[in-house]
Protein backbone atom coordinates (compact mmCIF):
# COMPACT_ATOMS: atom_id res chain seq x y z
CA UNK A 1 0.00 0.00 0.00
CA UNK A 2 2.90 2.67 1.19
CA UNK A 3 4.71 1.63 -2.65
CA UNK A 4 0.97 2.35 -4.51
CA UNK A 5 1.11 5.66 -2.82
CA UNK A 6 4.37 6.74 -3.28
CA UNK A 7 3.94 5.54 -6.69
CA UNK A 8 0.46 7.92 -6.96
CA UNK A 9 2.67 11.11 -5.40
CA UNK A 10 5.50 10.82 -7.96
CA UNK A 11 3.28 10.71 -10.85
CA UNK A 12 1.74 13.73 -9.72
CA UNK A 13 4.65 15.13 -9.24
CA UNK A 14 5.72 14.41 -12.32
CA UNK A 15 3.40 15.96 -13.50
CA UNK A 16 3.47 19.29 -11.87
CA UNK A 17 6.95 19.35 -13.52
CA UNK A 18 5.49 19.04 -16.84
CA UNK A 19 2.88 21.38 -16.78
CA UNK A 20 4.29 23.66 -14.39
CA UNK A 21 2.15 27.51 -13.79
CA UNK A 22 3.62 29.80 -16.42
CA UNK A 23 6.48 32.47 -15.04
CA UNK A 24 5.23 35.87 -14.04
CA UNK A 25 7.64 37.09 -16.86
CA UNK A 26 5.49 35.02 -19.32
CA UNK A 27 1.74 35.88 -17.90
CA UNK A 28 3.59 39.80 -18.62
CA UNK A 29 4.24 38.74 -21.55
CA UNK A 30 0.94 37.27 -22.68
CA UNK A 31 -1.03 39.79 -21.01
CA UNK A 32 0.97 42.65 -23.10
CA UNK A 33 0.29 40.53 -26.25
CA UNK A 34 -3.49 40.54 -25.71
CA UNK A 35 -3.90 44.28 -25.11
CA UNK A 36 -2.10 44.58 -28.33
CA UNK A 37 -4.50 42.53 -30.40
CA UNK A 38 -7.33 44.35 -28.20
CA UNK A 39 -7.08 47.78 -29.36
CA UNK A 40 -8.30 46.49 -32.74
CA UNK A 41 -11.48 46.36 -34.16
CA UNK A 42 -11.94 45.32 -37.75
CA UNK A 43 -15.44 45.47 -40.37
CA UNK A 44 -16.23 45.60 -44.03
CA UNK A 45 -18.67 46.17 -46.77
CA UNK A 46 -19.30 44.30 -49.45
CA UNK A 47 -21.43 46.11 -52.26
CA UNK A 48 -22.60 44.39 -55.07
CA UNK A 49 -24.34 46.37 -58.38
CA UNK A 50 -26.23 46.53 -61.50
CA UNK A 51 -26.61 49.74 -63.55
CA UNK A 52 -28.27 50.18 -66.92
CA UNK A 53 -27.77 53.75 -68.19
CA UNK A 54 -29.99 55.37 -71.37
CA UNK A 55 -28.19 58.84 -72.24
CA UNK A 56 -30.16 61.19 -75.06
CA UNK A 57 -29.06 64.53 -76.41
CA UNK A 58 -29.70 66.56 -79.32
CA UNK A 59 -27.95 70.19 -78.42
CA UNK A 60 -24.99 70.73 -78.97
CA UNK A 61 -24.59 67.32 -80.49
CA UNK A 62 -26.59 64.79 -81.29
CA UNK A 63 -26.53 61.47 -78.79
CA UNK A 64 -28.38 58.34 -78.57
CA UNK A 65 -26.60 55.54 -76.82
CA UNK A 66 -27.66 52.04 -76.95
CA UNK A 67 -28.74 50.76 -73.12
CA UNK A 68 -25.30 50.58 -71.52
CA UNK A 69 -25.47 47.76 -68.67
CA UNK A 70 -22.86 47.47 -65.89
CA UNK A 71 -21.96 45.03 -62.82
CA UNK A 72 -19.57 46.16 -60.42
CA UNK A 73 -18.42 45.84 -57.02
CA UNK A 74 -16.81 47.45 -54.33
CA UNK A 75 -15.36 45.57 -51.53
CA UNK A 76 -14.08 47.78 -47.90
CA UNK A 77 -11.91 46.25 -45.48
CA UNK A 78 -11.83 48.56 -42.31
CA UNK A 79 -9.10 48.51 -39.26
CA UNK A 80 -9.74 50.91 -36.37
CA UNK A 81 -7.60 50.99 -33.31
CA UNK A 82 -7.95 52.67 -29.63
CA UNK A 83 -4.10 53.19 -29.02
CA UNK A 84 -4.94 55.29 -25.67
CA UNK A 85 -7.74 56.70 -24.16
CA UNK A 86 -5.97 59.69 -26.37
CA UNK A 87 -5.22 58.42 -29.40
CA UNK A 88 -7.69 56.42 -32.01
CA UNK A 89 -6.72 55.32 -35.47
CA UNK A 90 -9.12 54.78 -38.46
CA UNK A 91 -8.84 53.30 -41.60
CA UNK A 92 -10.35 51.50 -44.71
CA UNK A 93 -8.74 49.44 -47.64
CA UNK A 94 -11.39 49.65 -50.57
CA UNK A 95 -11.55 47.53 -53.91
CA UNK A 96 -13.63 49.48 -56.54
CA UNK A 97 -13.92 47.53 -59.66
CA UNK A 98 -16.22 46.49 -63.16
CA UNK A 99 -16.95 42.76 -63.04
CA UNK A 100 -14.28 40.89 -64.93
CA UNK A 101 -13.18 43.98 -66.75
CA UNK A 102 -11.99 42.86 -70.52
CA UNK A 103 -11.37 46.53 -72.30
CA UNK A 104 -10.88 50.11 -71.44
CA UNK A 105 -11.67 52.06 -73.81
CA UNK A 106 -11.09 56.08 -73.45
CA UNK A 107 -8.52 57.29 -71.64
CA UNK A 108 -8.21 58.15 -67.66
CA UNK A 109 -7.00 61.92 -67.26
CA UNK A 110 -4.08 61.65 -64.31
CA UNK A 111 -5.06 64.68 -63.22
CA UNK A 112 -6.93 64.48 -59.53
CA UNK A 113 -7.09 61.04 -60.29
CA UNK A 114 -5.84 60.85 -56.35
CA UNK A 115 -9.04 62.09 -54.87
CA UNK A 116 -11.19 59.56 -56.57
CA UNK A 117 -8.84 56.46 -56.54
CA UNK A 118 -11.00 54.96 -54.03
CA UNK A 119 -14.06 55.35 -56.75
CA UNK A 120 -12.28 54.62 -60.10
CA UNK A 121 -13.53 50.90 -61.14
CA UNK A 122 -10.81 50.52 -62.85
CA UNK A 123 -8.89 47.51 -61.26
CA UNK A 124 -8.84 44.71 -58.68
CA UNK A 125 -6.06 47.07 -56.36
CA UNK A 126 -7.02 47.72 -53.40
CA UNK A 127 -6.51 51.42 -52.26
CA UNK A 128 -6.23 53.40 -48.79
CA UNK A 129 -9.70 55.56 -48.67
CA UNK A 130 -9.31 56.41 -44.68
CA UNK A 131 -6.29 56.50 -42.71
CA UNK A 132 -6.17 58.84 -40.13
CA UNK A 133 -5.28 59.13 -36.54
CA UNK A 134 -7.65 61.26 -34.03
CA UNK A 135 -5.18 62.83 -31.18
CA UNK A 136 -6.72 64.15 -28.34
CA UNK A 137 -5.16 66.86 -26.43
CA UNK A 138 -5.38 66.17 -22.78
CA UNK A 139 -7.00 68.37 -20.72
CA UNK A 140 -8.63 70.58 -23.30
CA UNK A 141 -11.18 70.61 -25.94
CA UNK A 142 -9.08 70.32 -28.70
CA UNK A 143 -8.76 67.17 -30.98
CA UNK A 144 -5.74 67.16 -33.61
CA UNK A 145 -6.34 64.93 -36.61
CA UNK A 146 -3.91 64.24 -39.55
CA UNK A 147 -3.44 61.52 -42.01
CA UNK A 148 -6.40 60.60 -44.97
CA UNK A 149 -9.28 62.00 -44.15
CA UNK A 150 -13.30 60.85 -43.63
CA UNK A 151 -14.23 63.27 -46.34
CA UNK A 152 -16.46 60.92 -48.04
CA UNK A 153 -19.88 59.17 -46.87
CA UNK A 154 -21.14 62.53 -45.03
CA UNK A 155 -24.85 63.29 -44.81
CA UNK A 156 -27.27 62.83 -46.40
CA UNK A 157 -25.37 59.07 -48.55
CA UNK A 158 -26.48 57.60 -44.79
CA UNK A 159 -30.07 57.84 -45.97
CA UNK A 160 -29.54 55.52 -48.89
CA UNK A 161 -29.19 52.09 -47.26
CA UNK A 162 -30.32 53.17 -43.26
CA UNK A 163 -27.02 53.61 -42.11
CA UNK A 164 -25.85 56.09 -39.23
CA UNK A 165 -23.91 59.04 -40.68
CA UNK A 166 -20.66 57.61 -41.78
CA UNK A 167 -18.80 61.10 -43.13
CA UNK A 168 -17.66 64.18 -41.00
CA UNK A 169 -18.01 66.06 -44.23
CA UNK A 170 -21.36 66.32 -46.25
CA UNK A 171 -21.73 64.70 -49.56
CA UNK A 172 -21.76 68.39 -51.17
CA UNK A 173 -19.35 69.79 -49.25
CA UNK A 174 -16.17 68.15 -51.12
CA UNK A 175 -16.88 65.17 -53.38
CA UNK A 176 -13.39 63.87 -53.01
CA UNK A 177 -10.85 62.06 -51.12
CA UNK A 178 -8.69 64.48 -49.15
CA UNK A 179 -5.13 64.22 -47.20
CA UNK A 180 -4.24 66.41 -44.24
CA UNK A 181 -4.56 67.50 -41.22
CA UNK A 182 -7.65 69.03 -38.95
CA UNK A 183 -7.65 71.03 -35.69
CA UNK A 184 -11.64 70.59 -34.20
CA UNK A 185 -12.68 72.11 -31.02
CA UNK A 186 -15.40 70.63 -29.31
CA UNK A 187 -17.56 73.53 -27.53
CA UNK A 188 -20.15 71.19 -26.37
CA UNK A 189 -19.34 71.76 -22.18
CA UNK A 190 -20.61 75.59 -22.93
CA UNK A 191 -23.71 74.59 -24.38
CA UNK A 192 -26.67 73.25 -22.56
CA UNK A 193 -27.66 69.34 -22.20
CA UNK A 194 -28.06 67.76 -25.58
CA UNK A 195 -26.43 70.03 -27.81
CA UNK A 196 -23.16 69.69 -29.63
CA UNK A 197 -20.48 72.04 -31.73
CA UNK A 198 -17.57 71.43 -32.93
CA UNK A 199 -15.13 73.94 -34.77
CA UNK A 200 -12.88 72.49 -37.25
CA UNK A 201 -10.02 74.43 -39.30
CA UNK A 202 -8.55 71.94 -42.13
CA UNK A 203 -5.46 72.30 -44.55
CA UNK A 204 -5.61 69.65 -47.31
CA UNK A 205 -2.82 70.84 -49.58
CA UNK A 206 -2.63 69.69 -53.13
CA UNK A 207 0.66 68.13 -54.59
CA UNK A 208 1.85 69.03 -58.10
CA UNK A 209 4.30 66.66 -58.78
CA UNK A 210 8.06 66.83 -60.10
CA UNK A 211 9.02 63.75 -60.78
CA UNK A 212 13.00 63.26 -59.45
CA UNK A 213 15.38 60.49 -58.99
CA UNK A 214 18.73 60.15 -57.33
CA UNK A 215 20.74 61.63 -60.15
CA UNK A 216 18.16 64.69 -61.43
CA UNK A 217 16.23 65.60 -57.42
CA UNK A 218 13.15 66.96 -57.80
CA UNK A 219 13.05 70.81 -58.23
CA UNK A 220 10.04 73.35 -58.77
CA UNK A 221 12.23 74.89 -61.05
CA UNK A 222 12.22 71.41 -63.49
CA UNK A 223 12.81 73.79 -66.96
CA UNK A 224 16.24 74.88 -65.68
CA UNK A 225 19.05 73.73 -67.65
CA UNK A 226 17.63 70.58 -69.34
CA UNK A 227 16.76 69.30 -65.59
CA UNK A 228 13.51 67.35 -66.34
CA UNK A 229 10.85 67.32 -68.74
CA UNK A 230 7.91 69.49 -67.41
CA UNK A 231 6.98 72.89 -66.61
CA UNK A 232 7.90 75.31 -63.73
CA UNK A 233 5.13 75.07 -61.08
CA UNK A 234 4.46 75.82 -56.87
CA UNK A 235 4.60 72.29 -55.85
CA UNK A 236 2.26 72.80 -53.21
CA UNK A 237 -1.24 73.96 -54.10
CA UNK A 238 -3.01 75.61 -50.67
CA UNK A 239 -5.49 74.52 -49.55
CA UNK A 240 -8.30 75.35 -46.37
CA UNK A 241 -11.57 74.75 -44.89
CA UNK A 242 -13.81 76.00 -42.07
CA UNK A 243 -16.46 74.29 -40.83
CA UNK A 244 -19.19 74.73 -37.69
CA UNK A 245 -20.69 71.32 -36.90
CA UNK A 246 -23.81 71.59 -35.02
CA UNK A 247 -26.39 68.78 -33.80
CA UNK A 248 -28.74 68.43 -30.96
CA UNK A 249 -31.34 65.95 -29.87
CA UNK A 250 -33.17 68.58 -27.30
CA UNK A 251 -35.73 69.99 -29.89
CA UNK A 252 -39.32 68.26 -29.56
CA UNK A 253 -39.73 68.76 -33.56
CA UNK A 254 -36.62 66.45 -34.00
CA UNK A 255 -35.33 63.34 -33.22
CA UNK A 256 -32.06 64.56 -33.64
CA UNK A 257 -31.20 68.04 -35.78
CA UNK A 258 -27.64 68.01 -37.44
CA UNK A 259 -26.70 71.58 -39.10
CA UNK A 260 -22.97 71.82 -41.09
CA UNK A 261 -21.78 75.03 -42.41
CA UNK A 262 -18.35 74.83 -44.25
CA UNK A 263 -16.33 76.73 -46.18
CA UNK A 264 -13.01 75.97 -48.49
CA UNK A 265 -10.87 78.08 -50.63
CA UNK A 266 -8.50 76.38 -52.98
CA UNK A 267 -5.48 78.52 -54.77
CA UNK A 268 -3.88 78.21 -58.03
CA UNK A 269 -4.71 74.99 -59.05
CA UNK A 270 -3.23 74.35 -62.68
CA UNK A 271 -4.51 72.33 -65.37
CA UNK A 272 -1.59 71.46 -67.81
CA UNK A 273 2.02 71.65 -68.07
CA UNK A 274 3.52 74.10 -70.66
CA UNK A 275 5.03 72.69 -73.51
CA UNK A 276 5.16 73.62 -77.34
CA UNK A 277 2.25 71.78 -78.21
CA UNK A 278 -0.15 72.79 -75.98
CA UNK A 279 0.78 76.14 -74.59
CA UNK A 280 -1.11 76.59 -70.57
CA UNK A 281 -0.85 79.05 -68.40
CA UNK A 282 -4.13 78.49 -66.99
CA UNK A 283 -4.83 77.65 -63.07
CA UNK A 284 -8.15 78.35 -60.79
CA UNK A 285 -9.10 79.92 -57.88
CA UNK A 286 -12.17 77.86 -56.19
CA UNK A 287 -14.70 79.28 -53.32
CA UNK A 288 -17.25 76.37 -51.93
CA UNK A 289 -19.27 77.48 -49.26
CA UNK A 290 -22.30 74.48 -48.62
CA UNK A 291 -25.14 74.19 -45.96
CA UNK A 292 -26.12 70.84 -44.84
CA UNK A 293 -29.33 70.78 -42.43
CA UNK A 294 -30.43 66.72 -41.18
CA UNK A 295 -33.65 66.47 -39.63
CA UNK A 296 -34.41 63.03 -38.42
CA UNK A 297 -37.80 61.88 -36.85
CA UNK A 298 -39.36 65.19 -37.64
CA UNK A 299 -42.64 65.42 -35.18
CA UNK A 300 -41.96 62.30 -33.54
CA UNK A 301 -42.56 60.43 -37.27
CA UNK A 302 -40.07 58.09 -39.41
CA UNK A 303 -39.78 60.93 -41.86
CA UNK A 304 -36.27 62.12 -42.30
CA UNK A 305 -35.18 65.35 -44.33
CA UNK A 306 -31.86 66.71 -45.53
CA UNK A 307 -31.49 69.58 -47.43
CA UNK A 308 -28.00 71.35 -48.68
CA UNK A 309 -26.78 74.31 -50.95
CA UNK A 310 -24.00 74.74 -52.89
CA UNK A 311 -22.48 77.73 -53.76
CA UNK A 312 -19.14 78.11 -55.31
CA UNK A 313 -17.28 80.69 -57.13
CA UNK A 314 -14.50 79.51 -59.65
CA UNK A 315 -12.00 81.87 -61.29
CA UNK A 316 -10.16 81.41 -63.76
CA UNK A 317 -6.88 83.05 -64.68
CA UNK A 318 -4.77 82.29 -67.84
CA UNK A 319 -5.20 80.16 -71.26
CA UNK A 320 -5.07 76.63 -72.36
CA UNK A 321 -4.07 75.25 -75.49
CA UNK A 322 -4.54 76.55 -79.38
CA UNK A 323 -7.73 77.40 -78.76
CA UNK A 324 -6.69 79.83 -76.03
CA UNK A 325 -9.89 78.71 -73.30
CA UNK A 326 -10.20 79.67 -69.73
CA UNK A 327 -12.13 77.22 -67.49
CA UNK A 328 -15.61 78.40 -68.34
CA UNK A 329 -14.61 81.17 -70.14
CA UNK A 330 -13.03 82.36 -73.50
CA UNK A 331 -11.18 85.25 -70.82
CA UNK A 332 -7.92 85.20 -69.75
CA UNK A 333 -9.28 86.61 -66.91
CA UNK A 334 -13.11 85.39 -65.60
CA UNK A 335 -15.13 84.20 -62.31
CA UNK A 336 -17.67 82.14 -62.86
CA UNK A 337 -20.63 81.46 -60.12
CA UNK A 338 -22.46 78.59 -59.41
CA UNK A 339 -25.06 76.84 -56.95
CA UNK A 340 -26.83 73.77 -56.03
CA UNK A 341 -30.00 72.72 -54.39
CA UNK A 342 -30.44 69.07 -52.59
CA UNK A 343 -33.53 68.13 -50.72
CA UNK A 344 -33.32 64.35 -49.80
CA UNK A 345 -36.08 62.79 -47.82
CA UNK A 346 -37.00 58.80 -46.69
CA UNK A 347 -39.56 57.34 -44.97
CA UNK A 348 -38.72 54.51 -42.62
CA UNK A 349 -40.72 51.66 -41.59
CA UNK A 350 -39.47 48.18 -39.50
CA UNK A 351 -37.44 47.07 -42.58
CA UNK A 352 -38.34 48.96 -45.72
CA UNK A 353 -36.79 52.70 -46.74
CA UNK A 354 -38.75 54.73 -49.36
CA UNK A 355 -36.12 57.73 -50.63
CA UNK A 356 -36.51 60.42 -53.02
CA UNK A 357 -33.70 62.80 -53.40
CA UNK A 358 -34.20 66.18 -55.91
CA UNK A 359 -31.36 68.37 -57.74
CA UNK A 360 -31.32 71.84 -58.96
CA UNK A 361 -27.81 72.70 -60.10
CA UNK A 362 -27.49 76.02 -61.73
CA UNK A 363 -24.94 77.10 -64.67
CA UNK A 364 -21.43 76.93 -63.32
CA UNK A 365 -21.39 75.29 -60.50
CA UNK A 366 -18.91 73.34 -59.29
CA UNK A 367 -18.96 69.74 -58.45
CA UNK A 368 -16.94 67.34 -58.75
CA UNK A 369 -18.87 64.22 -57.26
CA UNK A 370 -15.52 62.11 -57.21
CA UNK A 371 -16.74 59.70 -54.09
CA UNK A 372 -20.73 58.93 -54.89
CA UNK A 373 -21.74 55.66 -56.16
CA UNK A 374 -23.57 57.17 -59.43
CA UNK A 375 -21.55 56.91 -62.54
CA UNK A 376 -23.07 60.39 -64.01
CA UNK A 377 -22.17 62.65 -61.72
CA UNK A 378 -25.84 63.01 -60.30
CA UNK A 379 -25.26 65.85 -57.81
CA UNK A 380 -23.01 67.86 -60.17
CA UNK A 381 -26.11 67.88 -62.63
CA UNK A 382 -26.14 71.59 -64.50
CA UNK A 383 -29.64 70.96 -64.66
CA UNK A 384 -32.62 69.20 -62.41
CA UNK A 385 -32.67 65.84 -61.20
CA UNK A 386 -34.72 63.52 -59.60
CA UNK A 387 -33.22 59.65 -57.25
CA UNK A 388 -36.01 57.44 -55.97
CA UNK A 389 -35.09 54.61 -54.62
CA UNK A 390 -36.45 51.33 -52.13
CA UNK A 391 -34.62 49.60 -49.62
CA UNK A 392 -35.21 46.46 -47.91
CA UNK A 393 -33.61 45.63 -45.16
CA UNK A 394 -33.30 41.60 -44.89
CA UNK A 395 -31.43 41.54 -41.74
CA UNK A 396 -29.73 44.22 -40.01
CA UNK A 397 -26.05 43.40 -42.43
CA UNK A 398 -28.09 42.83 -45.62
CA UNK A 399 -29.70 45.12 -47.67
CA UNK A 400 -31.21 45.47 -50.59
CA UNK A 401 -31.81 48.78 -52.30
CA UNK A 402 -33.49 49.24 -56.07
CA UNK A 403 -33.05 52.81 -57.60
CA UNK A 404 -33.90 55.18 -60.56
CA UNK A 405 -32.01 58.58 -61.46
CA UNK A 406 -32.72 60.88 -64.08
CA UNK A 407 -30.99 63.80 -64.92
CA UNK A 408 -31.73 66.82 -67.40
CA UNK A 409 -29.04 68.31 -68.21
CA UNK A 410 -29.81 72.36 -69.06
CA UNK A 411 -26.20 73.11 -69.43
CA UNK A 412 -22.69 71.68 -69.99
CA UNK A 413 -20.51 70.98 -67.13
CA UNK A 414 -17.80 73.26 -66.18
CA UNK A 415 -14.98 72.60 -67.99
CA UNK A 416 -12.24 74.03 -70.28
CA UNK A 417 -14.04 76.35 -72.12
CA UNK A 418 -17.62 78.33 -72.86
CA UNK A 419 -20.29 76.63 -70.87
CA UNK A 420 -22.98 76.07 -73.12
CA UNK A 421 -26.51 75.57 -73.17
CA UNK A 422 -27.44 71.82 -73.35
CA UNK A 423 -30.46 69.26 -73.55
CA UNK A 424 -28.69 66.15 -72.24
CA UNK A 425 -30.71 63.61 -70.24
CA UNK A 426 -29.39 60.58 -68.56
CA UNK A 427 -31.39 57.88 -67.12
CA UNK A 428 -29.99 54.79 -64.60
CA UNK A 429 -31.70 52.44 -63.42
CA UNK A 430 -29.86 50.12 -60.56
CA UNK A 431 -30.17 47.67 -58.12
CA UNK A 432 -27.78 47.62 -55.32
CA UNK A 433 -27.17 44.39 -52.71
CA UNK A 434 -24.94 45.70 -49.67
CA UNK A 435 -23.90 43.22 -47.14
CA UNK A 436 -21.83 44.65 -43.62
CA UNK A 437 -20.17 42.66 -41.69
């Protein structure tokens, strides 16, 4: 009996040896590596859609294209992380692409192609849309951002598929993918209970490249003895924004009330390099100033309303090409002023949305509509324009939403050139399947 026993205490000995209670250094260790992989916090989007477009014109020139049908996808991969109670990080990797694309036909102008490379459907790449980090200085009110900015998916592109506002920008307040860096200041401990402001100053300069290797370094002065083929330019375009953010859920009339003002001014901005061929001396000036009010749950209903303007001043200074054009002008000299009307409403019930959005965008306005989903520009329409739209909502990740725009064009866009009168219409039909996970 003693030899069973002393037999039974050596194999458990044995076995205390063999599995012995991990060092403190290692429980450290592993500890440290699990609040590593904690601060993460990963999603995505998967968005799958058909468009058939019908485009008609007669003035200036006559157009009747066949139906033109399109599948595409677009495919986000996002990765957040809370660093410190003081520091966040945000980002998404997006995939914008035609179905099995075969040919390309047309060409791609490089120019800005940046700000919409997120939006392109070109390719299978996958691209950096977001990519910022939010730094929060201790002890005050201020909140230092920097990095690729959430420029894109601002009120009212939430309405579409029931989503919470995803943008800090409104759809019509930039229309592209910006880089930079923001200063906000969050008033919100002057005002009462349930009311919010922030105050944000941006500076999203624009790059014009001189290409440079290790032999020939890049130089703004790029004509200078035989140095590189280009033209002289300011490499750095400037460029700034103001914006009062506003939103309170205190007003009876409103479920919640959201109210942006902003305003941008962009310097300088050329179009072409000077070279024999095509002679350019021409750069803009561009003033956007746009008002975006959200009313949610107006009177205690499921009716939501969002309505923005858009007013923007463009000048234009110097001449492109033979034909010695302005941008909207003949001038070597012109402004040109524009504005834009949005009124987007939905109805709401336990799993359908009913949408209609209308567009009144005057001559000159400009727009450039780089992140939407459309493929015509829709809210950069010179002209009137309706989007209704249904979305059902299978599940809360899966939805499907079924969609009609048409657009009547009653002048050209703003371009190189004369704007001129115009009788384009475009119609689109779509049907779009979004899954979240």
């Amino acid at each position: 009996m003693k030899n069973k026993i002393n037999l039974a205490l050596s194999v458990l000995l044995s076995g205390s040896v063999a599995f012995a209670a991990p060092t403190l250094e290692e429980r450290v260790a592993e500890l440290e590596a699990q609040n590593s992989l904690n601060i993460f916090s990963f999603s995505g989007t998967l968005n799958t859609r058909y468009d058939e477009l019908q485009v008609n014109q007669t003035n200036p020139s006559a157009i009747d294209t066949p139906k033109l049908n399109y599948m595409r996808m677009r495919f986000s991969f996002n990765v957040d992380a809370a660093v410190s109670p003081y520091i966040k990080f945000y980002s998404r990797y997006t995939m914008t692409k035609m179905m099995n694309s075969w040919r390309q036909q047309g060409t791609v102008s490089q120019q800005g192609i940046d700000l919409r490379a997120a939006d392109n459907y070109l390719n299978s790449g996958v691209v950096v849309e977001k990519a910022y980090a939010d730094l929060t200085i201790p002890d005050s009110n201020f909140i230092f951002s920097i990095g690729r900015l959430p420029t894109t998916d601002g009120q009212p592109a939430n309405y579409w598929d029931g989503k919470a506002r995803m943008g800090t920008y409104a759809l019509m307040a930039y229309g592209s993918v910006l880089d930079g860096m923001a200063l906000t200041y969050k008033a919100d401990s002057y005002l009462p209970s349930g009311h919010t402001l922030a105050l944000r100053f941006l500076y999203t300069p624009f790059t014009d490249n001189v290409i440079g290797n290790f032999q020939t370094p890049p130089t703004s002065d790029s004509n200078a003895s035989g140095a590189q083929t280009g033209s002289r330019t300011t490499t750095m375009k400037q460029f700034s924004t103001q914006q009062i953010d506003y939103s309170t859920t205190a007003i009876g009339a409103f479920e919640n009330l959201n109210i942006i003002l902003q305003h941008y001014n962009l310097q300088d901005l050329e179009f072409a390099h000077n070279t024999s061929a095509t002679p350019s001396n021409l750069a803009i000036d561009v003033d956007s100033t746009s008002l975006a009010i959200d009313m949610q749950g107006l009177f205690g209903s499921n009716f939501d309303l969002s309505l923005s303007e858009l007013v923007t001043a463009v000048k234009s200074k110097g001449l492109y090409g033979a034909s010695a054009a302005g941008y909207g002008t003949t001038l070597g000299e012109d402004t040109t002023y524009g504005s834009t009307t949005l009124i987007s409403t939905r109805y709401k019930i336990p799993t359908w949305i009913f949408g209609v959005e209308y567009i009144d965008g005057k001559k000159g306005v400009f727009y450039t509509g780089n992140t939407a989903e459309d493929l015509t520009n829709f809210y950069g329409t010179p002209g009137t324009g309706t989007h209704l739209y249904i979305t059902k909502k299978f599940v809360d990740n899966l939805s499907l939403r079924i969609g009609h725009y048409n657009q009547n064009f009653k002048y050209s866009p703003l371009t190189i050139g004369s704007v001129s009168e115009s009788d384009k219409n475009i119609k689109t039909y779509y049907a779009n399947l979004r899954l979240d996970f």
